[in-house]
Structure formats: structure tokens, C-alpha cells
Protein backbone atom coordinates (compact mmCIF):
# COMPACT_ATOMS: atom_id res chain seq x y z
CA UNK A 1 -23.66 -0.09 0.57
CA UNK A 2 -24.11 -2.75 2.98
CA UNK A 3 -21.12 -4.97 4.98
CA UNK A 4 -21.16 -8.83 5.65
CA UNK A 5 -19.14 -10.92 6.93
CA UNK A 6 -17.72 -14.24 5.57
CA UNK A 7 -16.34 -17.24 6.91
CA UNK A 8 -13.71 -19.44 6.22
CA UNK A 9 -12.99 -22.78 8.75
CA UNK A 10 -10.10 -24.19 8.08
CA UNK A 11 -11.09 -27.65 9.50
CA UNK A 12 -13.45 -27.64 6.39
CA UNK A 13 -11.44 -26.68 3.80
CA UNK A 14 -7.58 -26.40 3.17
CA UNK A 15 -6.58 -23.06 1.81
CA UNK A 16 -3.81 -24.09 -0.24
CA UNK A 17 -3.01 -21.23 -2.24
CA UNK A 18 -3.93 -18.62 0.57
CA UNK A 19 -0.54 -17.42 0.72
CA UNK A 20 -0.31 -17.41 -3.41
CA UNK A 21 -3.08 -14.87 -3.20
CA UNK A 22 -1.39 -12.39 -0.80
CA UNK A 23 1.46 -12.39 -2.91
CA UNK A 24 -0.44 -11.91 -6.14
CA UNK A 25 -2.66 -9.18 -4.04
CA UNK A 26 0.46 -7.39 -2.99
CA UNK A 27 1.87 -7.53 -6.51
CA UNK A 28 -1.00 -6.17 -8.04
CA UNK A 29 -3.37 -4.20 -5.31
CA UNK A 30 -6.09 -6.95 -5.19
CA UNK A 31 -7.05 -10.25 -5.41
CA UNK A 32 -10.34 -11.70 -6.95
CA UNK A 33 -12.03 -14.85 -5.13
CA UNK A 34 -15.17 -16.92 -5.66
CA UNK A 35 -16.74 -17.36 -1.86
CA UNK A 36 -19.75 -19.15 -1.12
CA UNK A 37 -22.29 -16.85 0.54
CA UNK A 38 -24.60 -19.14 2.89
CA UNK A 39 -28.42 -18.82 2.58
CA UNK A 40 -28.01 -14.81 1.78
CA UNK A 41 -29.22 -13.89 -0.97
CA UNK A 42 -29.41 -9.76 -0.21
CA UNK A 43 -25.57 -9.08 -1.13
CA UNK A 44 -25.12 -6.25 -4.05
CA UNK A 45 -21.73 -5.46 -5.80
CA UNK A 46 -20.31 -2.53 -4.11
CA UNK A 47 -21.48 -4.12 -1.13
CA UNK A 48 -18.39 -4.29 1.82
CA UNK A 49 -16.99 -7.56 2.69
CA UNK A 50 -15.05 -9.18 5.62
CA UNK A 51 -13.57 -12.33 6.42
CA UNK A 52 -12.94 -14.22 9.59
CA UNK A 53 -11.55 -17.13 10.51
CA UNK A 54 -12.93 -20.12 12.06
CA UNK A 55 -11.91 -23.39 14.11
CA UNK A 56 -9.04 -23.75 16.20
CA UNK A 57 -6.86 -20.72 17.07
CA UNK A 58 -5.74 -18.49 15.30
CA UNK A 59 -9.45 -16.96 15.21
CA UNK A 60 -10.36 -13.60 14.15
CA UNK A 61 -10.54 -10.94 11.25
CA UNK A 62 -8.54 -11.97 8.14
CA UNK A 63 -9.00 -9.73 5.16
CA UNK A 64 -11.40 -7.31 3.82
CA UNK A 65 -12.87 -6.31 -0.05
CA UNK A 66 -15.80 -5.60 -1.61
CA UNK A 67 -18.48 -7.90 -3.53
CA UNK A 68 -17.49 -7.86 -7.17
CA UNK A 69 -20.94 -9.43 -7.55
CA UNK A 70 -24.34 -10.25 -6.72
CA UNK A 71 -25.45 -13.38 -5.95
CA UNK A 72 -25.33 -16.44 -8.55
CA UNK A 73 -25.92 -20.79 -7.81
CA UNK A 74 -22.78 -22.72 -8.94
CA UNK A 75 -22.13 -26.47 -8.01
CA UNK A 76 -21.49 -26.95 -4.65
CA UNK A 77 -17.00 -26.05 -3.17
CA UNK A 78 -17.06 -29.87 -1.66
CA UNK A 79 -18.22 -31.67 -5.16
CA UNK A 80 -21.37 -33.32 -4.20
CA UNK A 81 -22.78 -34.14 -7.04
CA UNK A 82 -26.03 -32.18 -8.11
CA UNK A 83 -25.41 -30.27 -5.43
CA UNK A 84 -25.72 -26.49 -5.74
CA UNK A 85 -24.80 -23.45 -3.61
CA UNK A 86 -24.86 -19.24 -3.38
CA UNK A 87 -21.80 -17.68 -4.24
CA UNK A 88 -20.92 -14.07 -5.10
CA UNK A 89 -16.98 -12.96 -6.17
CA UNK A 90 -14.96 -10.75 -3.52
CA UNK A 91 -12.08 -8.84 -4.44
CA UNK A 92 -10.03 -8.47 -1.76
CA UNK A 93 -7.83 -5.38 -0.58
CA UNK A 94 -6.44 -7.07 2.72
CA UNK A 95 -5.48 -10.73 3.25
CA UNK A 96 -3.53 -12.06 6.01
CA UNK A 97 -1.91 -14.89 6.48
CA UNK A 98 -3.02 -16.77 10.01
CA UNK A 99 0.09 -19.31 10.25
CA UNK A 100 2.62 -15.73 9.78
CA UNK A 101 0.84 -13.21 10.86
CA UNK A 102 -1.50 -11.57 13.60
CA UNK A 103 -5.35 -11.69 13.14
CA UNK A 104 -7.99 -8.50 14.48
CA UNK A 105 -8.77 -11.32 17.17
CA UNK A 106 -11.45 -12.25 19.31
CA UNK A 107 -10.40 -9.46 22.06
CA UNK A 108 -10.06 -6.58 19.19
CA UNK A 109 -13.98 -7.23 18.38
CA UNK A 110 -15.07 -6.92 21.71
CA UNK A 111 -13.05 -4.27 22.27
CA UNK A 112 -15.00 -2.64 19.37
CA UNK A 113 -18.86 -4.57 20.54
CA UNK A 114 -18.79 -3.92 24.17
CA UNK A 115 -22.40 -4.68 24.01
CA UNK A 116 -22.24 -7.91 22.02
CA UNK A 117 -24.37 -7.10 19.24
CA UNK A 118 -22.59 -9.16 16.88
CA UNK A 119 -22.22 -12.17 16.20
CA UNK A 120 -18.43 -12.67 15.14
CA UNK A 121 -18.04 -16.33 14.47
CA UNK A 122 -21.16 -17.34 12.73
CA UNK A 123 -21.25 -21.22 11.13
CA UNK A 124 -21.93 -19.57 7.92
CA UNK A 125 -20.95 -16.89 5.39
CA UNK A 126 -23.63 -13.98 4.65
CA UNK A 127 -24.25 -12.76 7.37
CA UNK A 128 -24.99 -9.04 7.57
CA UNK A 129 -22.92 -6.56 10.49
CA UNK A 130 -24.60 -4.41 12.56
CA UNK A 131 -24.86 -0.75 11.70
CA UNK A 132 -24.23 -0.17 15.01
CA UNK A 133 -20.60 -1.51 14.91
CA UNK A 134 -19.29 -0.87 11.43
CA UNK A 135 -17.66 2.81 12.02
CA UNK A 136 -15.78 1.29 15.10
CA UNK A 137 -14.56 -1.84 13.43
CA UNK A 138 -13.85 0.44 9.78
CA UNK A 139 -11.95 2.89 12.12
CA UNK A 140 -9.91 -0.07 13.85
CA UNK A 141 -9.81 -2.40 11.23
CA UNK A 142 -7.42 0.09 9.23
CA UNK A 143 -5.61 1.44 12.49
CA UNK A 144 -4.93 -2.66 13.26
CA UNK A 145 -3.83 -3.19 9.24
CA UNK A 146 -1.85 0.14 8.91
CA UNK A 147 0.37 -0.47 12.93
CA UNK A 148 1.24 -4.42 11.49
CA UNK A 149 2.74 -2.62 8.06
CA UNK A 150 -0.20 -5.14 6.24
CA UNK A 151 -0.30 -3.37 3.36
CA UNK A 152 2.82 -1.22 2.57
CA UNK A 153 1.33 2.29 1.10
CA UNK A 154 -2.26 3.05 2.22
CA UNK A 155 -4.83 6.19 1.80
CA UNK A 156 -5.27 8.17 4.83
CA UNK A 157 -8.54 8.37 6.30
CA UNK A 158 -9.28 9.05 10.30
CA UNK A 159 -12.94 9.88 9.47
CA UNK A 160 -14.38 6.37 8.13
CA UNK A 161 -18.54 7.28 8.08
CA UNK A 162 -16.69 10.71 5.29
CA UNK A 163 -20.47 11.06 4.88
CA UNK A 164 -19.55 15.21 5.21
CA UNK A 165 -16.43 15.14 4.68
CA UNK A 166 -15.05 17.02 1.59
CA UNK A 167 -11.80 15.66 0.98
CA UNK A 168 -9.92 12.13 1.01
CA UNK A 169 -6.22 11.69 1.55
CA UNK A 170 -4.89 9.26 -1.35
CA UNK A 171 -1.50 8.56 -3.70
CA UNK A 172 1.90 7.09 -2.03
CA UNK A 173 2.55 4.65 -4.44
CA UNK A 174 2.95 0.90 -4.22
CA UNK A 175 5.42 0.03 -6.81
CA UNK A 176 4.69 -3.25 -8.70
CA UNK A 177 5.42 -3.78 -13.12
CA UNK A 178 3.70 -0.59 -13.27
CA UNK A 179 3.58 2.23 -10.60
CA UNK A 180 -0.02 1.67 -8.68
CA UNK A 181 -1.38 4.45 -7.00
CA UNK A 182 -3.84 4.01 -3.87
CA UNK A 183 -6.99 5.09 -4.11
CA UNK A 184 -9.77 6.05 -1.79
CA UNK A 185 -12.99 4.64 -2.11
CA UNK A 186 -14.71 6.57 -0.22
CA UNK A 187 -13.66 9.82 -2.70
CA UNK A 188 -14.83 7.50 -5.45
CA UNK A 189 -18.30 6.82 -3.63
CA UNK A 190 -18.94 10.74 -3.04
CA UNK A 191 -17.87 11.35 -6.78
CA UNK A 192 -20.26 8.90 -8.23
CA UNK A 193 -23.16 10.15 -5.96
CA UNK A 194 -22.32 13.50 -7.49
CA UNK A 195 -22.04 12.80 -11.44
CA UNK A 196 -23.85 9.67 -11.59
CA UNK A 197 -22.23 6.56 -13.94
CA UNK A 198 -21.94 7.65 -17.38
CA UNK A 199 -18.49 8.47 -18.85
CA UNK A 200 -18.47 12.19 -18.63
CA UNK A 201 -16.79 12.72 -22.13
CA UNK A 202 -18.55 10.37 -24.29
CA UNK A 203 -22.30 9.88 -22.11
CA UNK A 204 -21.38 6.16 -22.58
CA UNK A 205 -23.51 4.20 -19.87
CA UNK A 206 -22.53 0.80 -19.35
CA UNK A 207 -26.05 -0.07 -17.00
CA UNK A 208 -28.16 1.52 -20.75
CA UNK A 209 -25.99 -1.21 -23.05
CA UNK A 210 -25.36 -4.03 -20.54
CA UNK A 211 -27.87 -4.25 -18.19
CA UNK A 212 -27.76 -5.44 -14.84
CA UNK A 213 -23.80 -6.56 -15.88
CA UNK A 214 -22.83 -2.59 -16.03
CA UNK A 215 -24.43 -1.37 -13.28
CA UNK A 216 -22.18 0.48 -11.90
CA UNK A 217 -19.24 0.35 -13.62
CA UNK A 218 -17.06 3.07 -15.02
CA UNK A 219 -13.78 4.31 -13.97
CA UNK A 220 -12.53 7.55 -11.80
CA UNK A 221 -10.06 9.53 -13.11
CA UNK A 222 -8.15 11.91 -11.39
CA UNK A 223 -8.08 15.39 -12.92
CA UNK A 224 -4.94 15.79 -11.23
CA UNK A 225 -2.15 12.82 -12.06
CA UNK A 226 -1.56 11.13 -8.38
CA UNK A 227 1.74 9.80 -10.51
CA UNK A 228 2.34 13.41 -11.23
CA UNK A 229 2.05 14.59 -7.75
CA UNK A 230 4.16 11.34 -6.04
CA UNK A 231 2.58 12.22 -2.62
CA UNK A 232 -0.29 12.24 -0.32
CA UNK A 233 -2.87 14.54 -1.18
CA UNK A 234 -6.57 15.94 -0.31
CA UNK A 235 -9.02 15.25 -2.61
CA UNK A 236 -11.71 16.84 -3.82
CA UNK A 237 -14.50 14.16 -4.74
CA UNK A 238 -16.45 16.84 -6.75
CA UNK A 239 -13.78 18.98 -8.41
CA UNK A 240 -10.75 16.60 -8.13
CA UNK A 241 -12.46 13.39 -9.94
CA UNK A 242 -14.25 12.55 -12.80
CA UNK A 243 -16.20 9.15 -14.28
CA UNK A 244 -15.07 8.05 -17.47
CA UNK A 245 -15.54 4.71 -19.46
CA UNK A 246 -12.59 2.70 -19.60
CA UNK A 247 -12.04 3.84 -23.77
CA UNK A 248 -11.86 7.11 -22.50
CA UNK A 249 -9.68 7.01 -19.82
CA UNK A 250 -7.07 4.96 -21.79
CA UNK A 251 -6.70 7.69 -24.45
CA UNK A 252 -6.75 10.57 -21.73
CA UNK A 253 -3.64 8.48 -20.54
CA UNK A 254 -2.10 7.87 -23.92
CA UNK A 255 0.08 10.67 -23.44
CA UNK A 256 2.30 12.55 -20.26
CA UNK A 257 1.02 14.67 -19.00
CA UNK A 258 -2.02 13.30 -19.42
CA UNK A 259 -5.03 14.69 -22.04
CA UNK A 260 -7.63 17.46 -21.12
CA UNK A 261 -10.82 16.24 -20.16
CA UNK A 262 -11.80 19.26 -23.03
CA UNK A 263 -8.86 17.87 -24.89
CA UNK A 264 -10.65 14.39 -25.92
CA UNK A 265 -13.58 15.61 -26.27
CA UNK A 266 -12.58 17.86 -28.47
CA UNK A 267 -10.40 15.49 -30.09
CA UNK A 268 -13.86 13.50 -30.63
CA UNK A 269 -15.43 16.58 -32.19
């Protein structure tokens, strides 16, 4: 997984439904947004996103997601006719709101690059961060989100590189229509690098029957209900979680407490 960081300038374009999609993203966990990526062309889903803002003051760090997709050409945000751009879609765990709220400014990043190695306020989306910066600004990123109460109920994670670490604090829940549950991505990373992407009841692989589309998608399942638990935990990647297709998963939660892993598949015996 790679990290980039995206722009948006205010002086070019006019937000207007910024604050519509924190609301919707603290309703629901997330919001989905088409961005324009610049000349890249190297961003993968999965990949780690950023956003800054541009222009006149406020400036800094706005929000945070991941790519939801790859690269694709679409007709150009300002309407020029026959005029095309790069775009990939960004789901978004973290948006802030500039005109309400404080931004990871301009002193925050060089607290975190005291050897300028980045460039922070680039004219264009795309661009990739530095290796050599992205465990300080992961680290401070979520310390700076979690002291301004950005986002209400959060995992727990002090060690952001988890390459060796073996478990993953998750579960105060976020209450919304449904009870939502944070998860850690990181315990969902080391999980999939450990059973792969097929649904581990029914083999279904969604990369075999869709192509480049499925790669890599399936859902995590937690062998032990978060819901069930109501707390923070630590999770086991290996023995704690589980891939399954979406089919699956739905029918292991079609009851409480929830099916068996052995349960469904016998059940599809």
C-alpha cells in the first residue's frame, strides 16, 4: 500500500456540500468521493489517501481515506467541453471542516518533516509521500484527530508501521440506525496477508469471477461479535478474523449470536 496526497483549493472550486459529507460520514462511518488525481496514474485501491487544503488560510491536513479505486478518465470537474481528466474514488474516514474546525496545519507538518522532504502544498493532486515521513504523520495524524474529539469512537493503535505487531485494539461503538463498530485496518491488512481473498467458507473469489473489479474484495468477519463484547479489545489478525464473501457473512449474521464458521458450512453441506 502506497499514500498520496490530494489537494483541494478552495479559490478553484466551492465545496458546497463539504459539510453535507461530514455529516453523512459521521452518520454512517464514511463518505465516498470522486477526486481528480493530477497526472498520476500509479494509485491502486487500498492505496492510503490524504487531503490538504490549499489557498488562503486555513491551510493544512483535512481528511484522510483510502482509494476505493484505480485510476479511470472522466470529463473534466470545470466542464470544458471535450475535456478529459484522471480521477480515482476516495472513501473517506476523516473530514474536517476548515471554516469550524482546526486543520493538522502548516507547523504540525514540519513538526513531523524537520528535514523538508515533502512537499505539503503541491498545485496538484497525486502526488506520492515520502516513506520517510508516513509513520510520523500516521502516528500524529490520529493523536491530532483523536485530542480535537474528530471522530467520536476510534480503534486504538500507538504502533502505526503494526508490521510485527500481533494484535489491534478495535470495537467502542459509534451508534448511528444501526450500531457500527470500528474497525482496524491494519488487523484487516495482516488477516488478508495471512488467508489470502477468497471467502473462507464457500472458496468464492471475487478477483477469479470479476476480474480486475474484485480484486481485493471480500469482507472480515470477526470470530468474536465486537457487538457482543461492547468494548475495546485486542485482536488477533490470524485467530480473531476471518475473510468471507459478503453472502456468507450475511447468513453467519442472520441469527444472535451469530452462526459458526463450521455452522454454515455445514449448513451448506
Amino acid at each position: 500500500m502506497n499514500t498520496f496526497l490530494f489537494a483541494w483549493n478552495p479559490n478553484r472550486w466551492d465545496w458546497e456540500d463539504l459539510q453535507e459529507s461530514i455529516e453523512h460520514l459521521e452518520k454512517v462511518g464514511y463518505v465516498e468521493r470522486r477526486w481528480s488525481c493530477g497526472n498520476s496514474k500509479s494509485i491502486r485501491k487500498g492505496d492510503r489517501i490524504f487531503l490538504i487544503r490549499l489557498g488562503n488560510e486555513p491551510r493544512g491536513i483535512m481528511g484522510s481515506g483510502y482509494a476505493k479505486s484505480s485510476y479511470y478518465v472522466a470529463p473534466h470537474w470545470d466542464g470544458t467541453e471535450n475535456k478529459t481528466t484522471n480521477y480515482i474514488d476516495i472513501e473517506f474516514d476523516i473530514l474536517i471542516n476548515p471554516n469550524e474546525n482546526k486543520l493538522f496545519d502548516k507547523e504540525s507538518l514540519e513538526s513531523i518533516d524537520k528535514n523538508n522532504l515533502q512537499q505539503w502544498f503541491p498545485q496538484q493532486s497525486g502526488i506520492s509521500i515520502k516513506e520517510e515521513v508516513l509513520e510520523s504523520l500516521e502516528s500524529n495524524w490520529f493523536n491530532f484527530i483523536k485530542e480535537n474529539k474528530y471522530i467520536k469512537n476510534s480503534f486504538v493503535s500507538n504502533d502505526v508501521t503494526t508490521q510485527f505487531k500481533k494484535t489491534y485494539k478495535e470495537g467502542k461503538s459509534k451508534d448511528i440506525v444501526q450500531t457500527r463498530y470500528e474497525r482496524n485496518p491494519e488487523a484487516r491488512k495482516r488477516c488478508l496477508k495471512h488467508f489470502g481473498y477468497s471467502c473462507k467458507v464457500c472458496s468464492y473469489d471475487f478477483e477469479k469471477h470479476f476480474g480486475e473489479i474484485g480484486k481485493g474484495f471480500i469482507h472480515v468477519h470477526h470470530i468474536n461479535q465486537i457487538s457482543e463484547i461492547g468494548k475495546e479489545y485486542e485482536v488477533d489478525p490470524i485467530k480473531d478474523l476471518i475473510p468471507v464473501c459478503p453472502n456468507c457473512h450475511a447468513m453467519i449474521h442472520s441469527k444472535r449470536p451469530a452462526f459458526t464458521i463450521e455452522e454454515i458450512k455445514e449448513i451448506i453441506r
